[in-house]
N, C-alpha and C. Protein backbone atom coordinates (compact mmCIF):
# COMPACT_ATOMS: atom_id res chain seq x y z
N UNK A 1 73.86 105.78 74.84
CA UNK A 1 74.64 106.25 73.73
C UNK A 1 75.76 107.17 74.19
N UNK A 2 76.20 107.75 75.61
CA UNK A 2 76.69 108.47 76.13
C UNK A 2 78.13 107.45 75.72
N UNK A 3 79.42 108.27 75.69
CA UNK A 3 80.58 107.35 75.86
C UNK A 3 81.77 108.00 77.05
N UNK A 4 82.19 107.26 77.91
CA UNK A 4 82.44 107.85 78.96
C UNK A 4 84.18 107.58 78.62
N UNK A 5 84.80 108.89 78.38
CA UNK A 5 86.31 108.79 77.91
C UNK A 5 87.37 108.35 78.82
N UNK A 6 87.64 107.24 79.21
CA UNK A 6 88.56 107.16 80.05
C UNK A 6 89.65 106.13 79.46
N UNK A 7 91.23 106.24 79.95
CA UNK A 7 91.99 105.56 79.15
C UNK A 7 92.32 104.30 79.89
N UNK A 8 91.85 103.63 79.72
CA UNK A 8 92.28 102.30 80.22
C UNK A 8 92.77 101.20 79.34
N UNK A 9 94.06 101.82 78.50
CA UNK A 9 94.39 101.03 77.59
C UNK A 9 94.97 99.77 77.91
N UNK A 10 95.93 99.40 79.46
CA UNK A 10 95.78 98.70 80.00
C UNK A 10 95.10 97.26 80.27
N UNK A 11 93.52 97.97 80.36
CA UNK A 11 92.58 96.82 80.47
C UNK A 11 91.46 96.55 79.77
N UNK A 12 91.62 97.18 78.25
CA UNK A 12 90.75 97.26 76.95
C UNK A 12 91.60 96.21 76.71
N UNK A 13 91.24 95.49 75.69
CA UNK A 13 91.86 94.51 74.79
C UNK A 13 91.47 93.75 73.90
N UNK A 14 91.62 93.40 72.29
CA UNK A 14 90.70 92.99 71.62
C UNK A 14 91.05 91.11 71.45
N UNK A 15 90.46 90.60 71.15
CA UNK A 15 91.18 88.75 70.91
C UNK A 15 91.09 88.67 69.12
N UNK A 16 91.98 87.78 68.39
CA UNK A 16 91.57 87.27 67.40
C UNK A 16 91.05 86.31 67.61
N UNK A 17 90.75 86.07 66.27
CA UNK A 17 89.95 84.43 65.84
C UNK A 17 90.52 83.16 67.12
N UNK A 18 91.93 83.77 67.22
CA UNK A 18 92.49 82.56 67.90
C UNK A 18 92.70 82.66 69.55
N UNK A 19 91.97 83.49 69.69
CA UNK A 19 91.61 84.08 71.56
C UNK A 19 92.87 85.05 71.65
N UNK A 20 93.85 85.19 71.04
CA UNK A 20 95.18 86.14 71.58
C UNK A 20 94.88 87.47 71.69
N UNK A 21 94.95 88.35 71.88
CA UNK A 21 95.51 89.83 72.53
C UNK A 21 95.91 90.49 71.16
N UNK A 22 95.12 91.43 70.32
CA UNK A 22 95.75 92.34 69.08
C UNK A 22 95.84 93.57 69.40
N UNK A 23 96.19 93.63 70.83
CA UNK A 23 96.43 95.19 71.32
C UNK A 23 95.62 95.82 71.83
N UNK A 24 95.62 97.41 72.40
CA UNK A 24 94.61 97.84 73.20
C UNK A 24 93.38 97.84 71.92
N UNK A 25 91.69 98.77 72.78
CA UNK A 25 91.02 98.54 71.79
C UNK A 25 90.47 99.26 70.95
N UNK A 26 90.32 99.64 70.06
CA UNK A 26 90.26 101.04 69.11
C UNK A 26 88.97 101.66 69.40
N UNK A 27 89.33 102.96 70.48
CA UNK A 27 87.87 103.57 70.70
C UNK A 27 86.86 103.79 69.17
N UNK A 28 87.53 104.99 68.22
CA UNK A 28 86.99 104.89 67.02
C UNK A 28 86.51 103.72 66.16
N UNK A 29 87.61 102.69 66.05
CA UNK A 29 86.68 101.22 65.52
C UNK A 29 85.21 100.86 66.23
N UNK A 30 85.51 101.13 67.76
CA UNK A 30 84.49 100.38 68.02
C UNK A 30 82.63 101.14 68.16
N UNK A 31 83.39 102.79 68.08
CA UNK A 31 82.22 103.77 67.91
C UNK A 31 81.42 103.58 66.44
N UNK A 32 81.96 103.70 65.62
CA UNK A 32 82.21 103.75 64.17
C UNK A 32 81.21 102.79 64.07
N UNK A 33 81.40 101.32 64.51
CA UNK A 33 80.82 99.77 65.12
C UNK A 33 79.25 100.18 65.44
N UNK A 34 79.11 100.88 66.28
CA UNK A 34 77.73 101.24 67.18
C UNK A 34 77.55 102.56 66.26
N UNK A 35 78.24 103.17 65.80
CA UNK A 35 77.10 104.03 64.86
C UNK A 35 76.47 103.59 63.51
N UNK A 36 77.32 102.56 63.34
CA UNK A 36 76.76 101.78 61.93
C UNK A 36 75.13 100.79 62.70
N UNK A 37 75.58 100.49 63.95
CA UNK A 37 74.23 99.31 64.26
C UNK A 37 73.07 100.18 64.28
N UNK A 38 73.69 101.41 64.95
CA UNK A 38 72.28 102.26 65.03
C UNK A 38 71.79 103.25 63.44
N UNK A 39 72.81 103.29 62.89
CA UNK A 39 72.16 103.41 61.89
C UNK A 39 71.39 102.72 61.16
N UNK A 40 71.94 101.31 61.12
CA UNK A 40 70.79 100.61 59.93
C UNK A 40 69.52 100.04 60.76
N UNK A 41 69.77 100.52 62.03
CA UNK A 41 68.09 100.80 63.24
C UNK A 41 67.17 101.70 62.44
N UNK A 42 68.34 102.52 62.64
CA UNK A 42 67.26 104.27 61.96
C UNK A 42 66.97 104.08 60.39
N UNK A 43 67.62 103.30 59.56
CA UNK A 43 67.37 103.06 58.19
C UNK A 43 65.77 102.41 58.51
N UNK A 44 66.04 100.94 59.59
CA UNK A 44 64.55 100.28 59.21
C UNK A 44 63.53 101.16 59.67
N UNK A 45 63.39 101.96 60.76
CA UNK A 45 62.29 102.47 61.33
C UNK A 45 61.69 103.89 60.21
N UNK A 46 63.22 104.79 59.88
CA UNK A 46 62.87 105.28 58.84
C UNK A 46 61.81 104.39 57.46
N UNK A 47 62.17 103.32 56.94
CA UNK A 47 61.07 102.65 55.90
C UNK A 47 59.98 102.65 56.61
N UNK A 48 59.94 101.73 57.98
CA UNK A 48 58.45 101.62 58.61
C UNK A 48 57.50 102.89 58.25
N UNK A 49 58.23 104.43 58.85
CA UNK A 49 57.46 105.01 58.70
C UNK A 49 57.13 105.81 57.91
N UNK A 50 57.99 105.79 56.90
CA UNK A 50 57.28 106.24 55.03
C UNK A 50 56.30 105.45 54.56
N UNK A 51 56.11 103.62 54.97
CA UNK A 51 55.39 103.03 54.42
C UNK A 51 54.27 103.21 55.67
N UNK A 52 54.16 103.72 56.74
CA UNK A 52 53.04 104.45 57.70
C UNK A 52 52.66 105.42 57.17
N UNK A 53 53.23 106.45 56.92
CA UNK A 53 52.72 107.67 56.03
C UNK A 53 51.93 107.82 54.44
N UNK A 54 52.56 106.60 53.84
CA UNK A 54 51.82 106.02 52.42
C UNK A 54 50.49 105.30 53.42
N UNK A 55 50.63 104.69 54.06
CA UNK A 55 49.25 103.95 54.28
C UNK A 55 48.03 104.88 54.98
N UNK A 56 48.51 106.09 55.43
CA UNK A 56 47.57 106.89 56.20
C UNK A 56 47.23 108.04 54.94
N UNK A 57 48.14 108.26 54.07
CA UNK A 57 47.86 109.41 52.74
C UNK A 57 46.48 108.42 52.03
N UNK A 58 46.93 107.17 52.14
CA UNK A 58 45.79 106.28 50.74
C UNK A 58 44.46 105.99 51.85
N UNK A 59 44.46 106.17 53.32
CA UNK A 59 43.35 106.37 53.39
C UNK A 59 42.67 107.57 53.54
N UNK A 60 43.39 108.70 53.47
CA UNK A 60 42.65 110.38 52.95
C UNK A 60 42.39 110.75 54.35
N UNK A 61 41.97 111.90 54.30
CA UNK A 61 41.06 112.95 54.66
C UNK A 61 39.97 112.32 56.01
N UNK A 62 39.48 111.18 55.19
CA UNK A 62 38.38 110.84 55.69
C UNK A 62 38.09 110.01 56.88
N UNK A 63 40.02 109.51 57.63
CA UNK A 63 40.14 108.77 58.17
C UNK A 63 40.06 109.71 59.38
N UNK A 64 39.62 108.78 60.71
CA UNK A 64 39.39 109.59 62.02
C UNK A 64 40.69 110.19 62.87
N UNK A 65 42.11 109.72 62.23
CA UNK A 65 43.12 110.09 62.95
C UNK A 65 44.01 110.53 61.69
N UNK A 66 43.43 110.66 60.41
CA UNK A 66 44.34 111.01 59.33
C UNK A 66 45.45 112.10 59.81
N UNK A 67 45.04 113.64 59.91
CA UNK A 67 45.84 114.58 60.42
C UNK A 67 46.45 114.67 61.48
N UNK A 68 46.45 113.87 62.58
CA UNK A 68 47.64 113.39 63.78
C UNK A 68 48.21 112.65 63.14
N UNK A 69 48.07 111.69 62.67
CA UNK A 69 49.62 110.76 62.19
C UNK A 69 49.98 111.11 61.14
N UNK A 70 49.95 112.61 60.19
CA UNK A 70 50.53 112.71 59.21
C UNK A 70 51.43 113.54 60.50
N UNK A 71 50.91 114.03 60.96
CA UNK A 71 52.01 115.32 61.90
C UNK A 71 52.79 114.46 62.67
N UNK A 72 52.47 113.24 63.09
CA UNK A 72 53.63 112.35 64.15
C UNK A 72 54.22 112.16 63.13
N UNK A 73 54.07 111.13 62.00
CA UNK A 73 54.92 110.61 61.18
C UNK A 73 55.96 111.45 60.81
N UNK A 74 55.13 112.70 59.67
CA UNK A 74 56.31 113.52 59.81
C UNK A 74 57.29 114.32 60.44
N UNK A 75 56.91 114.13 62.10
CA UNK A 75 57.74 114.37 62.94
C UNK A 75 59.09 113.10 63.23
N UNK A 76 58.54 112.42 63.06
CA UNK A 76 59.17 111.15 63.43
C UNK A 76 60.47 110.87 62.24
N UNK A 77 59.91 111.23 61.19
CA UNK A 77 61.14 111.15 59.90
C UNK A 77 61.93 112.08 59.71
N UNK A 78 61.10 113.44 60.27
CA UNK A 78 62.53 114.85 60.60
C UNK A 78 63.35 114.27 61.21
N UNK A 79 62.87 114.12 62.62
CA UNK A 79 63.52 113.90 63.75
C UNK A 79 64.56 112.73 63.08
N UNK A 80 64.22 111.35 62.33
CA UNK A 80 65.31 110.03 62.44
C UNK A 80 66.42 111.10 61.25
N UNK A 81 65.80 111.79 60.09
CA UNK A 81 67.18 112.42 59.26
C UNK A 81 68.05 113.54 60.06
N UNK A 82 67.77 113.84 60.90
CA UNK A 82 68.32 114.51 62.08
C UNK A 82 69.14 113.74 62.71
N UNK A 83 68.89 112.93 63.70
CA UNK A 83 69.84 111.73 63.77
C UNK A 83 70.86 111.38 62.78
N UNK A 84 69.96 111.28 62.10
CA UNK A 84 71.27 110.01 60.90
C UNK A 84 72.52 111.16 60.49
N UNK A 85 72.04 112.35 60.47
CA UNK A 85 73.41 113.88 60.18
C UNK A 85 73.76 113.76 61.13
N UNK A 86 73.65 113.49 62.89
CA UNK A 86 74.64 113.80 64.16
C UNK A 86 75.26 113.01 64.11
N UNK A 87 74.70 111.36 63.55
CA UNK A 87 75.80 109.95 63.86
C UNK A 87 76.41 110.47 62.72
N UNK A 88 76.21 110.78 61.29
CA UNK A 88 77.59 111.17 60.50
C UNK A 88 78.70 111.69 61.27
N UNK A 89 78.63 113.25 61.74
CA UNK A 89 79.45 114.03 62.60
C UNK A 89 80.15 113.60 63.17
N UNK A 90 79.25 112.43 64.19
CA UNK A 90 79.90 111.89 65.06
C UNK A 90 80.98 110.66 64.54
N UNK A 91 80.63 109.96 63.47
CA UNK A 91 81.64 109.09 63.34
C UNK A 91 82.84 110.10 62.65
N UNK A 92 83.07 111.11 62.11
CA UNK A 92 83.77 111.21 61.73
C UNK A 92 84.68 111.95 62.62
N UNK A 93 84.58 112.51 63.60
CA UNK A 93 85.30 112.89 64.63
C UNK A 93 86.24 111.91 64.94
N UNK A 94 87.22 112.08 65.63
CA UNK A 94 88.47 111.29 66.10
C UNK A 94 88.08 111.31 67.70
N UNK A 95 87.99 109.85 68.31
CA UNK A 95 87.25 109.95 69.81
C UNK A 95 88.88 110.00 70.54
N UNK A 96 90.26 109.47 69.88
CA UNK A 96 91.18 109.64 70.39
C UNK A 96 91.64 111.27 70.70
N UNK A 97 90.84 112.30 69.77
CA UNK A 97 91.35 114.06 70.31
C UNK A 97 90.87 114.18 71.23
N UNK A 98 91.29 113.91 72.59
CA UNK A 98 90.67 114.90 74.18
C UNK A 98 89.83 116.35 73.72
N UNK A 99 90.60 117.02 72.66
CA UNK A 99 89.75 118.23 72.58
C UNK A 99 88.50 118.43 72.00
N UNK A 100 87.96 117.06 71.18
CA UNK A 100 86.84 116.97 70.84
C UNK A 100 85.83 116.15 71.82
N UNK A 101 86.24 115.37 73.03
CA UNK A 101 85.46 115.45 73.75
C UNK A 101 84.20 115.89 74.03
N UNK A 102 84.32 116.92 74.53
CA UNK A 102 83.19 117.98 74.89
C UNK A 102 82.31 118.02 73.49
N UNK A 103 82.83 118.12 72.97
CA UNK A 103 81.68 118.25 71.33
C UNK A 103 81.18 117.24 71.07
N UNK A 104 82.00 115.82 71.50
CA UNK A 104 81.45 114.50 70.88
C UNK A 104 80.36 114.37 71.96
N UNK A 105 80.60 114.83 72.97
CA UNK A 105 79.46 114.17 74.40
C UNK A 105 78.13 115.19 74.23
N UNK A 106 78.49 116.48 73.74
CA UNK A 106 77.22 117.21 73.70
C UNK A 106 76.30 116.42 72.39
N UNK A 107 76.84 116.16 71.51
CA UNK A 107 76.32 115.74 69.81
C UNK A 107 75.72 114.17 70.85
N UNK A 108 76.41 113.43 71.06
CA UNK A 108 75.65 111.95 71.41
C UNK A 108 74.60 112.72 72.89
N UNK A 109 74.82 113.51 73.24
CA UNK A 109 73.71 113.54 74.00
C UNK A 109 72.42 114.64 73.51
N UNK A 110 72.70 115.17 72.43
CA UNK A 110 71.77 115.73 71.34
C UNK A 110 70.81 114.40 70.82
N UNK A 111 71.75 113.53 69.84
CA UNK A 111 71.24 112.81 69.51
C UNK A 111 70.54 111.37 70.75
N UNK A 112 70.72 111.30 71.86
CA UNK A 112 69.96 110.34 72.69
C UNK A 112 68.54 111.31 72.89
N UNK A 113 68.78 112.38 72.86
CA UNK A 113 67.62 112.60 73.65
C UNK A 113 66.60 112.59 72.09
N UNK A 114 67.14 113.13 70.66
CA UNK A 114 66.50 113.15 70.28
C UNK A 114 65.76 111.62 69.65
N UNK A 115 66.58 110.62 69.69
CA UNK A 115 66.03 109.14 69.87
C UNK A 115 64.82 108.99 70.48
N UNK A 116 64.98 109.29 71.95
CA UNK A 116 64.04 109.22 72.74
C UNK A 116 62.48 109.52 72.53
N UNK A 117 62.82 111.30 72.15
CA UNK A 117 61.52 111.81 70.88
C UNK A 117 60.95 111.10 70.27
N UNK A 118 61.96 110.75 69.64
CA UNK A 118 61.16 109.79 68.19
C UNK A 118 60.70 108.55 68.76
N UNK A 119 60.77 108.04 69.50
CA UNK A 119 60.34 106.39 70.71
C UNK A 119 59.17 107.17 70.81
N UNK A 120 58.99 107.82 71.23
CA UNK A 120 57.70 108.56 72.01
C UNK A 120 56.79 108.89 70.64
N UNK A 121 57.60 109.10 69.91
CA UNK A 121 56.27 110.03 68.58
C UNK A 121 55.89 108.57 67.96
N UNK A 122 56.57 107.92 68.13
CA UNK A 122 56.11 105.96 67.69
C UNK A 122 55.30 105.34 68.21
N UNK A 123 55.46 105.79 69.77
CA UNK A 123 54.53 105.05 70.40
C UNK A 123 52.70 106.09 69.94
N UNK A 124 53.25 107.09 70.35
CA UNK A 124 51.75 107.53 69.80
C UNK A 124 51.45 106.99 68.30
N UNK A 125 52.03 107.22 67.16
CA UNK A 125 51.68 106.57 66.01
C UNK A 125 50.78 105.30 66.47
N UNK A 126 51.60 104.66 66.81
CA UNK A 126 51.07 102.90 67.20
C UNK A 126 49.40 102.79 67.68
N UNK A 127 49.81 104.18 68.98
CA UNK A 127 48.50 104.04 69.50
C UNK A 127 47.46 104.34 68.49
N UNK A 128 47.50 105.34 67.76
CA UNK A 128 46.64 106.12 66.98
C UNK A 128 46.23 105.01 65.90
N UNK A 129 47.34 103.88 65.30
CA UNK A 129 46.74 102.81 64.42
C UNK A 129 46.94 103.35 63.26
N UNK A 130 48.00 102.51 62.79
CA UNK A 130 47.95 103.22 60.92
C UNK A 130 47.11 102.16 60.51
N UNK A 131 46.39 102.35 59.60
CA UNK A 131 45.74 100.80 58.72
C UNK A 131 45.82 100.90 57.32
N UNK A 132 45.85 99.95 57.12
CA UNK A 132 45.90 99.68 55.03
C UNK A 132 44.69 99.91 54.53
N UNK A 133 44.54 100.74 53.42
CA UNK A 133 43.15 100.85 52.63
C UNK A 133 42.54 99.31 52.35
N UNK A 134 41.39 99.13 53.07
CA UNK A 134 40.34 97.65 52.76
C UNK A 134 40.83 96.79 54.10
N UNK A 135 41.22 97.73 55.10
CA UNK A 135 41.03 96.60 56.29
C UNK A 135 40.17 97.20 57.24
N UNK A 136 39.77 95.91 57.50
CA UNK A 136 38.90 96.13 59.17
C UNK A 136 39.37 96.70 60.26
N UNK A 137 38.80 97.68 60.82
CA UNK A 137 38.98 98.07 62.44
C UNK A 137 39.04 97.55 63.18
């Protein structure tokens, strides 16, 4: 997720429909591009794990890992609305100001690492096993 600023307008270049050359290539279009893919990432995983958190609330108390995966889960959904406010920030920044640089590279490397977190608080979820009320072990 890091973006490494260098101008090579030169040897960026976008094609139309018809293979030609529409000029160099719009850093912001194409960020804008990758913060939208990763957002509607973080949209689905966000549902996954509200409908993980409904399935571990309806089996209560009584379940053997109930209180770890309410604490991953709800770690896991801080953490993705956390995200989803840095990629705002970040798209709205201009990647063409040199002077925002430094701010844009600290924020995407805020938000990679905190990705990463949340990979990790998933994988434990997974391990731990959410299940639906009336299924087998």
């Amino acid at each position: 997720m890091d973006f490494i600023f260098v101008h090579l307008h030169f040897a960026q270049t976008t094609l139309n429909p018809t293979g030609h050359s529409d000029g160099p290539l719009n850093m912001n279009h194409y960020a804008n591009k990758k913060s939208a893919a990763e957002s509607m990432l973080d949209v689905a995983l966000l549902m996954a794990n509200a409908s993980q958190l409904k399935a571990v609330l309806e089996q209560g108390p009584d379940f053997v890992f109930y209180y770890p995966l309410v604490v991953l889960v709800s770690i896991s959904l801080g953490l993705q609305i956390i995200v989803g406010i840095l990629l705002i920030f970040i798209v709205k920044w201009d990647l063409n100001d040199v002077s925002k640089h430094f701010r844009l590279n600290v924020l995407e490397n805020i938000a990679t690492a905190l990705v990463f977190i949340i990979v990790v608080v998933n994988v434990f979820i997974t391990a731990f096993g959410v299940q639906r009320p009336g299924s087998s072990s």
